[in-house]
Protein backbone atom coordinates (compact mmCIF):
# COMPACT_ATOMS: atom_id res chain seq x y z
CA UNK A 1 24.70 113.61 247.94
CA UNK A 2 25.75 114.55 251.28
CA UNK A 3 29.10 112.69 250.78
CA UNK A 4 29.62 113.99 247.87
CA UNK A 5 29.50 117.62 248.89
CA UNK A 6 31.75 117.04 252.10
CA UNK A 7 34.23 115.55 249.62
CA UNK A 8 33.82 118.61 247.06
CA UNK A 9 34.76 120.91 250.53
CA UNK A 10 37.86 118.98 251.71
CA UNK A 11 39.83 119.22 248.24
CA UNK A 12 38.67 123.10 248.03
CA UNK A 13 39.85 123.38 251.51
CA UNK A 14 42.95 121.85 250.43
CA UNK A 15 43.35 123.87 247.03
CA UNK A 16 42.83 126.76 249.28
CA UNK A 17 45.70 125.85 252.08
CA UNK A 18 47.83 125.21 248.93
CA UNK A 19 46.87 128.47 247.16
CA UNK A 20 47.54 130.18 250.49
CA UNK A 21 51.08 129.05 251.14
CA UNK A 22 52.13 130.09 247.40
CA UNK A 23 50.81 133.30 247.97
CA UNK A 24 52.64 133.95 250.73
CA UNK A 25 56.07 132.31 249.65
CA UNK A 26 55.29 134.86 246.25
CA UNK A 27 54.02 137.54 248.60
CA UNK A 28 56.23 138.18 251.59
CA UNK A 29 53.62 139.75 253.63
CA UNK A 30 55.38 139.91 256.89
CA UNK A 31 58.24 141.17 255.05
CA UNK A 32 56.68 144.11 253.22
CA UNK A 33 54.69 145.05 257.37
CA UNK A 34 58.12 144.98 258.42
CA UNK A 35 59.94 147.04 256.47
CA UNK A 36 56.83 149.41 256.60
CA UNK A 37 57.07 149.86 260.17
CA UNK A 38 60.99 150.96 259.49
CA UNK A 39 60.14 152.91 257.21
CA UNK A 40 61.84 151.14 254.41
CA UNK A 41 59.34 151.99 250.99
CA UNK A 42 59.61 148.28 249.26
CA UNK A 43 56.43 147.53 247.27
CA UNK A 44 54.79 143.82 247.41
CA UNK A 45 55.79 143.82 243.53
CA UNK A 46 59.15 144.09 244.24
CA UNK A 47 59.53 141.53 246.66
CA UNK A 48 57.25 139.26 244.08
CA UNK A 49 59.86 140.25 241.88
CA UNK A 50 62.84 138.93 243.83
CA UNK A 51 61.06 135.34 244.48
CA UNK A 52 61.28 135.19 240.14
CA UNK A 53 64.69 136.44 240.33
CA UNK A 54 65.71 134.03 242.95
CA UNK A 55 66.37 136.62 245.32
CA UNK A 56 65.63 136.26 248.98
CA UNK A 57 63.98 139.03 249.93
CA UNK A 58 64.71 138.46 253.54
CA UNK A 59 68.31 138.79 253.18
CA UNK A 60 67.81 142.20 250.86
CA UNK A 61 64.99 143.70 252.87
CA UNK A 62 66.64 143.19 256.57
CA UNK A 63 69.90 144.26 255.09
CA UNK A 64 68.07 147.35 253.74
CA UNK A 65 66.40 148.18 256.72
CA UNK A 66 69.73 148.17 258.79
CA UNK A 67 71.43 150.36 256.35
CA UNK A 68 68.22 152.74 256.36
CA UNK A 69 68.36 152.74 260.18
CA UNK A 70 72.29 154.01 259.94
CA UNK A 71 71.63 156.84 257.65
CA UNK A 72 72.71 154.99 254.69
CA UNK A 73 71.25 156.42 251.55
CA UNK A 74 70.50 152.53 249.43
CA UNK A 75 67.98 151.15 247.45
CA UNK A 76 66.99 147.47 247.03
CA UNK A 77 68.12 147.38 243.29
CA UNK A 78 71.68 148.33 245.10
CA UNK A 79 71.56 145.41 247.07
CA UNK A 80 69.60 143.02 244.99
CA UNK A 81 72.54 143.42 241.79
CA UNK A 82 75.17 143.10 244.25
CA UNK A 83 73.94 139.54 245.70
CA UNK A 84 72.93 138.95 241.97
CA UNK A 85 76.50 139.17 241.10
CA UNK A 86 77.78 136.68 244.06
CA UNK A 87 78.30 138.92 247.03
CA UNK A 88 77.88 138.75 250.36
CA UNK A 89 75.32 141.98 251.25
CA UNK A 90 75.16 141.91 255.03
CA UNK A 91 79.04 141.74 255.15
CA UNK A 92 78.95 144.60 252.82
CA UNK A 93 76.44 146.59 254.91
CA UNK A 94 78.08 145.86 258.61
CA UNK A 95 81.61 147.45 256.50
CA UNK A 96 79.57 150.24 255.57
CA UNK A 97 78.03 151.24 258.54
CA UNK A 98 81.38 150.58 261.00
CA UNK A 99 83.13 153.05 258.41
CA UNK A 100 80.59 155.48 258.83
CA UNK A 101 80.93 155.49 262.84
CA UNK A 102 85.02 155.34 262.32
CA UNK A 103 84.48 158.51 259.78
CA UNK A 104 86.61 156.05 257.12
CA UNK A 105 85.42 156.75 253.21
CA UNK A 106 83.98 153.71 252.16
CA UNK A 107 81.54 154.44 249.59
CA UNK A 108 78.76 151.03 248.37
CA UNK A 109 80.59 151.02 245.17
CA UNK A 110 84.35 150.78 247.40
CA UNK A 111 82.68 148.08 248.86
CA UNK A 112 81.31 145.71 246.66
CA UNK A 113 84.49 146.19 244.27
CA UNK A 114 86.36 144.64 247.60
CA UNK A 115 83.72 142.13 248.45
CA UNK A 116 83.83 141.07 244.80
CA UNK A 117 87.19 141.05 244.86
CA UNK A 118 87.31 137.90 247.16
CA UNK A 119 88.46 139.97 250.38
CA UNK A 120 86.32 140.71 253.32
CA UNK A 121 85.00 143.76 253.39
CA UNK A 122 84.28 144.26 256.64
CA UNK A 123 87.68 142.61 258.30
CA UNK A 124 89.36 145.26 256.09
CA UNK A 125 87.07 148.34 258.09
CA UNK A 126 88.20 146.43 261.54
CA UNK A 127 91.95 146.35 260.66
CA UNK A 128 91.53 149.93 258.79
CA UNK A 129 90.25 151.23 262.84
CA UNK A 130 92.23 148.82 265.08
CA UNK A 131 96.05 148.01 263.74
CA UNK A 132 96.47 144.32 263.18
CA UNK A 133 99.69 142.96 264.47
CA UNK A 134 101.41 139.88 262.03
CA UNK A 135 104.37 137.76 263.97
CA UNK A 136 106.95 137.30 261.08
CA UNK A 137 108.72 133.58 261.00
CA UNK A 138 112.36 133.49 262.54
CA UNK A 139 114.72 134.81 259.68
CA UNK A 140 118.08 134.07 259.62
CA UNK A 141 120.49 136.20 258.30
CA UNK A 142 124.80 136.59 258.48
CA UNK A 143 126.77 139.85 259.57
CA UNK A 144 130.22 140.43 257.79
CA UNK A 145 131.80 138.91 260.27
CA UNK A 146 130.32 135.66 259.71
CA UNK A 147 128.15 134.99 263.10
CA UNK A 148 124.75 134.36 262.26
CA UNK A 149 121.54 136.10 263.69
CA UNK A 150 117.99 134.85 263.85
CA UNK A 151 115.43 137.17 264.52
CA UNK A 152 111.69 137.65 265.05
CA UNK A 153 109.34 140.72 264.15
CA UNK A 154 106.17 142.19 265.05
CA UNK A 155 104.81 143.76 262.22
CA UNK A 156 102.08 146.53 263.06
CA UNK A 157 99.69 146.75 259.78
CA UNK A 158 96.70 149.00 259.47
CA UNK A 159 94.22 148.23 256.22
CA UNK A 160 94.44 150.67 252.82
CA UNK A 161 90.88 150.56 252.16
CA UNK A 162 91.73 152.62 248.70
CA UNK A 163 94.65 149.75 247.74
CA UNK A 164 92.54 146.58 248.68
CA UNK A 165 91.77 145.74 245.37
CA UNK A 166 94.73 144.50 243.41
CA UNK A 167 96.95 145.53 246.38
CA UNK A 168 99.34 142.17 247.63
CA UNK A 169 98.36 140.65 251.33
CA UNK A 170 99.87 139.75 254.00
CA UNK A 171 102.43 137.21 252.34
CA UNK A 172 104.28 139.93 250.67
CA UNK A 173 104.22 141.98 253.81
CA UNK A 174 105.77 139.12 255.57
CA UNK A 175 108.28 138.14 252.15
CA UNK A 176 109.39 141.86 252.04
CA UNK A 177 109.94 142.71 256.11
CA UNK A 178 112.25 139.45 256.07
CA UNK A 179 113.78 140.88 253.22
CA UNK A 180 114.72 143.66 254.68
CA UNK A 181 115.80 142.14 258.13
CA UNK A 182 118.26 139.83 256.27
CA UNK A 183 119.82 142.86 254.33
CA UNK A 184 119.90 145.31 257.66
CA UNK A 185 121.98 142.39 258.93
CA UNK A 186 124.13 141.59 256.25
CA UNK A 187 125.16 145.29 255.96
CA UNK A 188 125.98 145.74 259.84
CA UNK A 189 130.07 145.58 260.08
CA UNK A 190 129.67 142.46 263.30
CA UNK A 191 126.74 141.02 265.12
CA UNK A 192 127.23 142.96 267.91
CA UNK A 193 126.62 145.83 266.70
CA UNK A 194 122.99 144.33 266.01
CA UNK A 195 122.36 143.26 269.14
CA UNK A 196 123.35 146.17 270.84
CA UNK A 197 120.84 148.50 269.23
CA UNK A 198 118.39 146.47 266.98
CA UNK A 199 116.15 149.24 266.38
CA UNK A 200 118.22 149.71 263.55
CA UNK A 201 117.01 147.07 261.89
CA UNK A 202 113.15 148.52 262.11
CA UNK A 203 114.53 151.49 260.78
CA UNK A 204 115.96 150.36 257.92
CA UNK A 205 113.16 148.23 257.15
CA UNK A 206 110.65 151.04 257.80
CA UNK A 207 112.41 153.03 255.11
CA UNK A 208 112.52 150.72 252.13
CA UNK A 209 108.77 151.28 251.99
CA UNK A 210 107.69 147.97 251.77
CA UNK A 211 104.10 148.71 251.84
CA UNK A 212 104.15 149.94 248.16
CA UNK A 213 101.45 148.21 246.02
CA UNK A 214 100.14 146.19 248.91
CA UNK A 215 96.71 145.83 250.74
CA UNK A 216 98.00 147.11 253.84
CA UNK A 217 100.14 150.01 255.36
CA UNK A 218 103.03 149.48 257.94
CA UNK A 219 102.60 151.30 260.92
CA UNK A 220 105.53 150.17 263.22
CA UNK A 221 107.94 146.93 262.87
CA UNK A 222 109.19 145.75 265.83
CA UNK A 223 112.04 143.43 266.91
CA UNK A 224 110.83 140.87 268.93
CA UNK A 225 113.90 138.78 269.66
CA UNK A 226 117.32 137.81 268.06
CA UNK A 227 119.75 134.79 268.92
CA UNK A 228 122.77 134.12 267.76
CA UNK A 229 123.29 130.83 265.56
CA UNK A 230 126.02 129.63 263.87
CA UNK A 231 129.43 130.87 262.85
CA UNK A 232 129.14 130.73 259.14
CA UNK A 233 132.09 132.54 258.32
CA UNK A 234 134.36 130.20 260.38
CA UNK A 235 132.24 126.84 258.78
CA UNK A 236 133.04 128.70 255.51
CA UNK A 237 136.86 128.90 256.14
CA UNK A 238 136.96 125.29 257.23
CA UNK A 239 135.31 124.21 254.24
CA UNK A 240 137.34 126.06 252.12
CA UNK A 241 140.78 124.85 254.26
CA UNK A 242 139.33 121.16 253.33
CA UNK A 243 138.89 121.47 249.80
CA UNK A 244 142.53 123.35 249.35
CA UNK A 245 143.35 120.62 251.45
CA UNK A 246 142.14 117.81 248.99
CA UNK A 247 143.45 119.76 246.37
CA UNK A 248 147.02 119.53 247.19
CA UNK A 249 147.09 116.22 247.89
CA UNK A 250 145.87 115.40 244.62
CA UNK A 251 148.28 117.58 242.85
CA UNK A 252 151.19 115.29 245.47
CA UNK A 253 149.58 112.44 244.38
CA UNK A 254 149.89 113.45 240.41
CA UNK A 255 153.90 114.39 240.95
CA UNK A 256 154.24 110.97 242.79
CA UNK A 257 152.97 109.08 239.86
CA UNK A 258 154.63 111.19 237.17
CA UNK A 259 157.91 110.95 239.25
CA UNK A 260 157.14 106.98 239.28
CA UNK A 261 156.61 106.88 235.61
CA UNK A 262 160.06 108.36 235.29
CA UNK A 263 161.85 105.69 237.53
CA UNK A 264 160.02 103.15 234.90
CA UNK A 265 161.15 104.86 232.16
CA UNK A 266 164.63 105.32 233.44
CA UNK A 267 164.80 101.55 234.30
CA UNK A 268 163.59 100.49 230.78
CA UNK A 269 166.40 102.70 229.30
CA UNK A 270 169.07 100.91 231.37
CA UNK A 271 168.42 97.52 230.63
CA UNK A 272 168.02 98.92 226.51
CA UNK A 273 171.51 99.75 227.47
CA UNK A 274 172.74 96.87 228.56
CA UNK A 275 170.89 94.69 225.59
CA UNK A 276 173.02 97.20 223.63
CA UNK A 277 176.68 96.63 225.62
CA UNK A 278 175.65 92.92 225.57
CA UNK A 279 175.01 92.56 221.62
CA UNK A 280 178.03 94.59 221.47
CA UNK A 281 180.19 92.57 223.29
CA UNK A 282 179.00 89.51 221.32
CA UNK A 283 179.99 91.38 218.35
CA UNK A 284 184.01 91.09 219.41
CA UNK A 285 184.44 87.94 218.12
CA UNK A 286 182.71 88.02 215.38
CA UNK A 287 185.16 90.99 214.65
CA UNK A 288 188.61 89.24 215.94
CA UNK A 289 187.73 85.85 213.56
CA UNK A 290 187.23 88.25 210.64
CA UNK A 291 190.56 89.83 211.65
CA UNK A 292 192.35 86.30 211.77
CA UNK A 293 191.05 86.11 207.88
CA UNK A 294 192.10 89.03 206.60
CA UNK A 295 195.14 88.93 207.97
CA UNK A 296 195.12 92.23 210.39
CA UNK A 297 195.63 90.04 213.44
CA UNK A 298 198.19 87.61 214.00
CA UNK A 299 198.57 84.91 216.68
CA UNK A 300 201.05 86.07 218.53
CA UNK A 301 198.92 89.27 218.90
CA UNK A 302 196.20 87.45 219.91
CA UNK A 303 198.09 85.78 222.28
CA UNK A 304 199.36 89.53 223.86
CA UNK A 305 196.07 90.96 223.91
CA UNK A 306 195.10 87.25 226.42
CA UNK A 307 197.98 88.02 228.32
CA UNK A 308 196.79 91.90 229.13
CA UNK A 309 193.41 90.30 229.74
CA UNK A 310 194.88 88.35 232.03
CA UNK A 311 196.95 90.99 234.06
CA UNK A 312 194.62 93.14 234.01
CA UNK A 313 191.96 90.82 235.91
CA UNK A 314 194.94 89.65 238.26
CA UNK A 315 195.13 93.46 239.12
CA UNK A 316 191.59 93.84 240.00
CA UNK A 317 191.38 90.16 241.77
CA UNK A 318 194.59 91.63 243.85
CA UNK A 319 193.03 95.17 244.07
CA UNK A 320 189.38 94.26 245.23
CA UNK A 321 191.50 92.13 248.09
CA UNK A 322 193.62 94.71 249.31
CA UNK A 323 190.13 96.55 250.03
CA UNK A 324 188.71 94.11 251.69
CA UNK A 325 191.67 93.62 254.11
CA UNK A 326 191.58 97.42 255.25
CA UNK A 327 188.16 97.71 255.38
CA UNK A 328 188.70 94.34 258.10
CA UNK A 329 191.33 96.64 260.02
CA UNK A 330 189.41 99.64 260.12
CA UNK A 331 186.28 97.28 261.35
CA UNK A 332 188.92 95.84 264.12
CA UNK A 333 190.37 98.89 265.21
CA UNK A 334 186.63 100.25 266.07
CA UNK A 335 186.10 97.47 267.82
């Protein structure tokens, strides 16, 4: 019996340790003392409440009570719909008090739009009170006369709390200042004239308004450094010299092959030519037999026309001989 009963304690002592713990992870106690003691009015119900909604009430009460503590006007149903709906409430509560000590409007509702929005909240105070400065990548751009600049920015930046929403970042800051740079170049008359006063440049820049529709407003842009690169212009001219260059000597090329065809064609005419004085020639006595027959040549005319043949080549034979033996003196007499 004795056993029994010591038995019948142990398991209620147990049921009661369980029981115990349940009601406190249920019932916050040390919470709801707490945020008594800062005068924070949260009711055990409500933090009951929160443990059913999956709600830790430790992040929504000590949240609460540093709000209360700044003079923020809040509730926990504020707080408790804005974690509910995936944000980050002690982020959103450090942005609202440092805007309230930097007198920046920021109002709860400002806030969790931007903390909603994917963008921290409270980054966007810090950069709204101290200026951010964003090194731009080296941008090249070309003057008119051809020598090429490279230069490097500061960009000075200072957080639009009221454009943070929907307003671009920092890569279209960075995409429109270089932008900018490489047209303030492009329109300068020589490189020199850039590197003797590259303020310009900023100025230019600064009035394009490039912060339009972005997250952030441009406070100052500042030219860090330039060098000088390349000469494009002169690279350019080269380039160009080379392919007129190519050019011509293709169009050479196409006249020396035309004017070849022609010597081809010229050659293939001659020898037609000669085919032609050749079956011509073989045609004369064809044509001096059919003269025998008919009667229109006689013998002794035949026999003439031999004879004048044979003068005539005598005449050349004598003539081509003669001109050989002066062209002999002439050679001697230089001698």
């Amino acid at each position: 019996m004795d056993i029994s009963n010591s038995a019948f304690i142990l398991i209620a002592a147990f049921a009661g340790l369980i029981l115990l713990f349940v009601f406190l992870y249920f019932v916050p106690v040390n919470l709801w003392i707490t945020a008594i003691f800062s005068n924070v009015k949260v009711g055990l119900l409500e933090l009951v409440g929160m443990r059913i909604r999956k709600v830790p009430p430790g992040v929504i009460v000590n949240s609460l009570i540093t709000a209360t503590k700044a003079g923020l006007n809040l509730t926990t149903n504020d707080l408790e719909t804005h974690y509910l709906a995936g944000g980050n409430v002690p982020n959103v509560i450090r942005a609202l008090i440092s805007a309230d000590k930097a007198n920046i409007t920021l109002s709860f509702k400002q806030a969790t739009a931007i903390d909603l929005a994917g963008r921290d909240v409270f980054e966007a105070v810090q950069i709204s009170v101290n200026p951010k400065v964003i090194n731009t990548p080296s941008v090249a751009a070309v003057a008119a006369d051809g020598i090429q600049l490279i230069a490097k920015a500061r960009v000075t930046v200072r957080a639009n709390i009221a454009q943070l929403v929907g307003g671009a970042g920092e890569e279209t800051i960075l995409a429109r200042v270089g932008e900018g740079i490489v047209t303030s170049i492009g329109s300068a008359k020589n490189h020199k004239s850039v590197l003797e006063n590259p303020d310009k440049i900023s100025k230019l820049v600064l009035e394009r308004g490039l912060d339009a529709g972005t997250a952030f407003e441009i406070l100052s842009i500042d030219i860090a450094d330039i060098d000088v690169g390349s000469n494009i212009g002169a690279k350019l001219q080269i380039d160009q010299a080379t392919a007129d260059l190519k050019v011509a000597e293709a169009r050479a090329e196409e006249r020396r092959a035309m004017a070849v065809a022609l010597e081809q064609e010229m050659k293939a005419k001659n020898v037609e030519m000669k085919a032609k004085v050749t079956e011509a020639e073989a045609e004369i006595p064809k044509a001096i037999s059919e003269a025998f027959r008919s009667g229109n040549l006689g013998i002794m005319d035949y026999y003439k026309m031999e004879n004048v043949k044979s003068d005539t080549s005598m005449r050349d034979s004598i003539a081509n001989s003669d001109e050989s033996k002066s062209g002999g003196s002439k050679g001697s007499d230089k001698k």
